[in-house]
Protein backbone atom coordinates (compact mmCIF):
# COMPACT_ATOMS: atom_id res chain seq x y z
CA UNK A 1 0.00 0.00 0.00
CA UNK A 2 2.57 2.58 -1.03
CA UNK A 3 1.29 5.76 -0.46
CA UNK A 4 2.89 9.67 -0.98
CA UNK A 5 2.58 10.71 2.24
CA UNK A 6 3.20 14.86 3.42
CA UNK A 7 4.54 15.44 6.90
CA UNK A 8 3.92 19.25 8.07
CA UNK A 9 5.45 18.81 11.64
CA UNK A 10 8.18 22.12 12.95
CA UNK A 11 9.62 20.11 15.29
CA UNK A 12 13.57 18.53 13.28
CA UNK A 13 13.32 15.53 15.59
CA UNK A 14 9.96 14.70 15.49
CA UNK A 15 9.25 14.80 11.42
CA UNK A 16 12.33 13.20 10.91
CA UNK A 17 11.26 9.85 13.04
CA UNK A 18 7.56 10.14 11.66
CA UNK A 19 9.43 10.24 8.15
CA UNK A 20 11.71 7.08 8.58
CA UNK A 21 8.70 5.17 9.77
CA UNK A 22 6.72 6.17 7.02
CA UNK A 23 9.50 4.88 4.75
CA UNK A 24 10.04 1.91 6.27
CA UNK A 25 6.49 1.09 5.38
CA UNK A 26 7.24 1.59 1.66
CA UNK A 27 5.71 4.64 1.94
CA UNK A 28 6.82 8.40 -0.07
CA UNK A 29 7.49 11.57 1.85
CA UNK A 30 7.68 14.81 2.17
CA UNK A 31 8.48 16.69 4.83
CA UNK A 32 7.67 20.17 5.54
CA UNK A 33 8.17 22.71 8.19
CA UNK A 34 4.94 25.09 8.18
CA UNK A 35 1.52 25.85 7.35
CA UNK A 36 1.52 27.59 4.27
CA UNK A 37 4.70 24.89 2.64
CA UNK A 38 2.15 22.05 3.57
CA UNK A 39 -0.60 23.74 1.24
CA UNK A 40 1.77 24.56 -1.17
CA UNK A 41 2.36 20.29 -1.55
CA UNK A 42 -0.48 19.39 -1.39
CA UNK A 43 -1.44 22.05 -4.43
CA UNK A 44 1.29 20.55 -6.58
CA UNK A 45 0.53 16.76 -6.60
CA UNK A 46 -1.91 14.34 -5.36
CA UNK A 47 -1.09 13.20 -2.08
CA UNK A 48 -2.62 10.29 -0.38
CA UNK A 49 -2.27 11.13 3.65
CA UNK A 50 -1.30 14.67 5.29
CA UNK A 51 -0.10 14.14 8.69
CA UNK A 52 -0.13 17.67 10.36
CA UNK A 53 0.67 19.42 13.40
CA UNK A 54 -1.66 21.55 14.78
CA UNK A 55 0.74 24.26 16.26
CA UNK A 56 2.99 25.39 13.17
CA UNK A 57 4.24 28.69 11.67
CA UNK A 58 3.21 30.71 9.05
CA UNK A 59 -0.37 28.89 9.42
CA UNK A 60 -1.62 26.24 11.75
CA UNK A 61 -3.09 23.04 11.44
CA UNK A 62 -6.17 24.04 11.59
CA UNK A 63 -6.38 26.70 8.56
CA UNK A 64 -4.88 24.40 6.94
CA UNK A 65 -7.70 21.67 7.06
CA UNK A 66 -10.03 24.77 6.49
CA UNK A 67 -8.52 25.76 3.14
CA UNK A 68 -8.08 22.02 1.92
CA UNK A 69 -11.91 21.53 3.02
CA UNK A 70 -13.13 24.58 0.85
CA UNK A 71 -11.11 24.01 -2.00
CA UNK A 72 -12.70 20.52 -1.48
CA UNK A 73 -9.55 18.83 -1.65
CA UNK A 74 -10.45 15.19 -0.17
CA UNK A 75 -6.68 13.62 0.87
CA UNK A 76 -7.13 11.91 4.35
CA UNK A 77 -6.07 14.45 7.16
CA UNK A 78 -4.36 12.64 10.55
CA UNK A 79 -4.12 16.10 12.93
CA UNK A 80 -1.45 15.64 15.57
CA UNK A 81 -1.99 17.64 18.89
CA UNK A 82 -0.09 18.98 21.57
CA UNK A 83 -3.71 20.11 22.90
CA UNK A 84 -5.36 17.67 25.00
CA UNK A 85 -8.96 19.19 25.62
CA UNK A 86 -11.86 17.71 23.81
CA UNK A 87 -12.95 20.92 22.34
CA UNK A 88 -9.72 21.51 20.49
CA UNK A 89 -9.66 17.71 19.06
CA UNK A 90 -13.83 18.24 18.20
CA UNK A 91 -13.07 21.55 16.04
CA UNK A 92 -10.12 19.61 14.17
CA UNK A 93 -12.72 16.91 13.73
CA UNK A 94 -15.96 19.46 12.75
CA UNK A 95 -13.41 21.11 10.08
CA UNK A 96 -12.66 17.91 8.20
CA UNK A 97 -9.90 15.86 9.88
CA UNK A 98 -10.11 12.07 9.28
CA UNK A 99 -8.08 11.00 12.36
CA UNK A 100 -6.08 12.45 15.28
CA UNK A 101 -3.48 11.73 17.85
CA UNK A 102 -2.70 13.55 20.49
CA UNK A 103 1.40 14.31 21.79
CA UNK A 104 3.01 12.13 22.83
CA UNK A 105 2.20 9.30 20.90
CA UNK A 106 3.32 6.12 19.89
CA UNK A 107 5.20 5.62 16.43
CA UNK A 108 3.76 2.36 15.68
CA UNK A 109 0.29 3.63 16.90
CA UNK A 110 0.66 6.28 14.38
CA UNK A 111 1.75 3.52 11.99
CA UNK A 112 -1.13 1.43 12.82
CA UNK A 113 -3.74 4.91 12.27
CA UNK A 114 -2.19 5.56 8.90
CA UNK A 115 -2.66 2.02 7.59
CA UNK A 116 -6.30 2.12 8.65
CA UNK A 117 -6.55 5.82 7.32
CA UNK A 118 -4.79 4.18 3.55
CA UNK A 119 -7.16 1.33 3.72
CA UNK A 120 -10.07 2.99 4.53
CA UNK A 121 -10.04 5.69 1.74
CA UNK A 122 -8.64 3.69 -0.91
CA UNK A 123 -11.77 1.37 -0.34
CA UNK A 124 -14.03 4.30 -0.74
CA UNK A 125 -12.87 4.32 -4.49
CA UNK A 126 -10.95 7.55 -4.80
CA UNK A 127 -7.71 5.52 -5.95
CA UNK A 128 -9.54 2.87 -7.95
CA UNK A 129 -10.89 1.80 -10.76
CA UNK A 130 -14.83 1.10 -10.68
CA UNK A 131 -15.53 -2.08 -9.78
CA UNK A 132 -18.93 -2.64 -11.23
CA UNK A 133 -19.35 -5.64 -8.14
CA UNK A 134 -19.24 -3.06 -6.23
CA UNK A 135 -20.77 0.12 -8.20
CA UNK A 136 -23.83 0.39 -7.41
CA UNK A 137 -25.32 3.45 -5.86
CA UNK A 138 -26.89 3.15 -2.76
CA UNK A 139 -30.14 5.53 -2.58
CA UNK A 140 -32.36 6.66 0.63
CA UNK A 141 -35.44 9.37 -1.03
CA UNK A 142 -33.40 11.59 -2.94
CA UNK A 143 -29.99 10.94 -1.23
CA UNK A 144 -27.35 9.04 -3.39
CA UNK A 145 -24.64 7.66 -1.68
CA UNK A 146 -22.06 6.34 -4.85
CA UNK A 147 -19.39 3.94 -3.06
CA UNK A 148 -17.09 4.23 -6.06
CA UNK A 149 -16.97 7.52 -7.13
CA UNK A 150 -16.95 8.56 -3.32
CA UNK A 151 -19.59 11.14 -4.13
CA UNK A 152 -22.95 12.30 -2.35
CA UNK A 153 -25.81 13.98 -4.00
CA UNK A 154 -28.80 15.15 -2.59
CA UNK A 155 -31.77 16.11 -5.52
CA UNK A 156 -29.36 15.43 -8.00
CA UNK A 157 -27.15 18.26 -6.18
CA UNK A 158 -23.80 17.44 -5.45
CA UNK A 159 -22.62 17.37 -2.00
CA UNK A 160 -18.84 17.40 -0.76
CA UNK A 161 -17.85 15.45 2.57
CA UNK A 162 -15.27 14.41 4.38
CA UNK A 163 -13.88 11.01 4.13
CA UNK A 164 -14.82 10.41 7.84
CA UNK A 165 -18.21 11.95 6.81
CA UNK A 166 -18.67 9.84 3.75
CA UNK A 167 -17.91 6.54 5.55
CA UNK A 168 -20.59 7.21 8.11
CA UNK A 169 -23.39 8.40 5.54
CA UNK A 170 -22.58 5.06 3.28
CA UNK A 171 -22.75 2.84 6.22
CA UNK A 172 -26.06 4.25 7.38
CA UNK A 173 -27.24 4.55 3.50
CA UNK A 174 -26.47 1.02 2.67
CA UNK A 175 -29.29 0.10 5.81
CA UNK A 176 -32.09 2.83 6.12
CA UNK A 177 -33.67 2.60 9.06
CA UNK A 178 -31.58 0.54 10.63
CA UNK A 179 -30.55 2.70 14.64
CA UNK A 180 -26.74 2.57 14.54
CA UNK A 181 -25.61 2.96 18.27
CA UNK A 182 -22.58 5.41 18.34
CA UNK A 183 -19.89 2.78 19.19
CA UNK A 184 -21.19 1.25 15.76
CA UNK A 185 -20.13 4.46 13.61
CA UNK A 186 -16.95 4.81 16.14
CA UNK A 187 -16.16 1.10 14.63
CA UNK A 188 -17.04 2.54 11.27
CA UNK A 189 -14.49 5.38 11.41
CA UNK A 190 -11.65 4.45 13.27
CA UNK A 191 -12.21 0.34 14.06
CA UNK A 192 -11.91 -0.26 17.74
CA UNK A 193 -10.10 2.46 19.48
CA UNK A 194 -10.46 3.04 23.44
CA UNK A 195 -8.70 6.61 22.84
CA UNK A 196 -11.20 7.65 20.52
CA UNK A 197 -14.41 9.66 22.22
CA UNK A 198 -17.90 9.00 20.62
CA UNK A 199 -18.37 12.65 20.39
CA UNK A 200 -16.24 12.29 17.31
CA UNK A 201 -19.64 10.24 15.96
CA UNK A 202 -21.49 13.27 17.20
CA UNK A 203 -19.76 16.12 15.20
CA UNK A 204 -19.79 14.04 11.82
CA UNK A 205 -23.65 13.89 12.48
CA UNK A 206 -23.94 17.33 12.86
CA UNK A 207 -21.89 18.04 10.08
CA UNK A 208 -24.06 15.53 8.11
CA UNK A 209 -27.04 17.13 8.79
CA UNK A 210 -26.04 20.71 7.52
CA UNK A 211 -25.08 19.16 4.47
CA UNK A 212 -27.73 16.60 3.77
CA UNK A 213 -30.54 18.22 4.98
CA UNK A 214 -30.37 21.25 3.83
CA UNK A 215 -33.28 21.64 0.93
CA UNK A 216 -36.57 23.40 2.27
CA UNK A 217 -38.33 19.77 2.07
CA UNK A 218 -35.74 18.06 4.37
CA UNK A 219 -35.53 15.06 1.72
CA UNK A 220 -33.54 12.77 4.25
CA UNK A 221 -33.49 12.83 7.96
CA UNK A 222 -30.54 11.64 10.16
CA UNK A 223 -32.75 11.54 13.46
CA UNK A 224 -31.44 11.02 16.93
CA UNK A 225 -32.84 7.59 18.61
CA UNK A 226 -31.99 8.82 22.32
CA UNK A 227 -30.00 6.81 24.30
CA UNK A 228 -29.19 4.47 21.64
CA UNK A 229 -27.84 6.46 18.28
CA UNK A 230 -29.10 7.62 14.80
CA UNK A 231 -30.47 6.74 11.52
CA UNK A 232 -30.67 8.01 8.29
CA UNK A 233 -34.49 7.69 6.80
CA UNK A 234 -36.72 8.86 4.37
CA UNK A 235 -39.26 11.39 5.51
CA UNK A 236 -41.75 10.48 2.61
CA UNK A 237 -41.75 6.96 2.83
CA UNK A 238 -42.79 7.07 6.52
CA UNK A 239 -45.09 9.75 5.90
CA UNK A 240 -46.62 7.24 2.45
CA UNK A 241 -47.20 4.07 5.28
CA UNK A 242 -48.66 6.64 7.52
CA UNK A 243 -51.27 7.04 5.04
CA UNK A 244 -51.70 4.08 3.75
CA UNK A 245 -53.06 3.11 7.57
């Protein structure tokens, strides 16, 4: 899974031993020092994976995930932290990081989060070539939820997400109606983590539900099942059984 991997980390010591376990994975890199130089890669070629420091010069992590996110740039983001509060890791989260891990951290945990981060995007069909097995578009009202392409449309509109966000939306889109208990999605984005909070679950929703939800008709509905979790349903399919009785 060789991957081209850019490094934005202003600490010498600590980019240089995130970049020699990177390559000892088979893996390309780049390192870079600052905000702004990180951008500037990820402009000129077509990286897999940014792993990037929150606290940098120039620009900091997080403007950095903003202007990727608006230019709708869709590389996997793993945000490393020296900030420990929830809030801080949540906002990295809401403005379109895939992953985080907060300082200090292991190498080979770090190893182990970028192989899931690979895996998991490069299954979402970004890197591949259709596979018509596994093509077909998965549809709740007028949401369309394309597993190949990676894309989301709502009314035909299109609608740009996340790679955390678009795992969660196909996973709930392939079973409408189905109540997925947070730990579910947790499973969904990261696999089993004990480090990982289920708020994480809770932003993407929210998220979600700006995006999705946003026609004057409300065409899906991610509701909240309290005290278990959510699900994505049709408002005019329950609303054509309610009739029907």
């Amino acid at each position: 899974m060789c991957a081209h991997v850019i490094v934005a980390e202003d600490d010498p010591k600590q980019a240089e031993l995130v970049r020699r376990y990177l390559e000892r994975e088979g893996h390309a890199v780049t390192v870079v020092g600052d905000g702004l130089a990180a951008l500037e890669q990820v402009r000129q070629g077509t990286p897999d994976l940014l792993v990037l420091d929150v606290m940098m010069p120039r620009a900091d992590g997080l403007d950095v995930i903003r202007v990727l996110r608006s230019e709708a740039r869709e590389l996997a983001v793993l945000m490393l932290t020296a900030r420990s509060t929830e809030d801080d890791l949540l906002l990295g989260l809401d403005l379109g990081a895939d992953d985080y891990m907060t300082k200090p951290y292991s190498p080979r945990e770090l190893m182990a989060r970028v192989r899931t981060l690979l895996r998991r995007t490069r299954r979402s069909g970004r890197d591949a070539d259709p596979d018509p097995a596994d093509g077909h578009v998965l549809r709740v009202g007028a949401l369309a939820v394309d597993p190949v392409r990676h894309e989301v449309a709502v009314e035909g509109v299109r609608v740009e997400c996340t790679p955390g966000e678009f795992r969660l939306l196909a996973a709930m889109a392939a079973e409408p109606d189905r109540v997925f208990a947070r730990e579910q999605l947790l499973e969904e984005l990261h696999g089993f983590d004990r480090y990982i909070s289920s708020r994480t679950v809770d932003v993407h929703i929210m998220n979600l539900r700006k995006k999705i939800e946003r026609a004057p008709r409300r065409p899906v509905r991610l509701l909240t099942v309290f005290g278990v979790g959510y699900k994505l349903t049709d408002p005019a399919k329950g609303a054509a059984r309610a009739s029907a009785r």
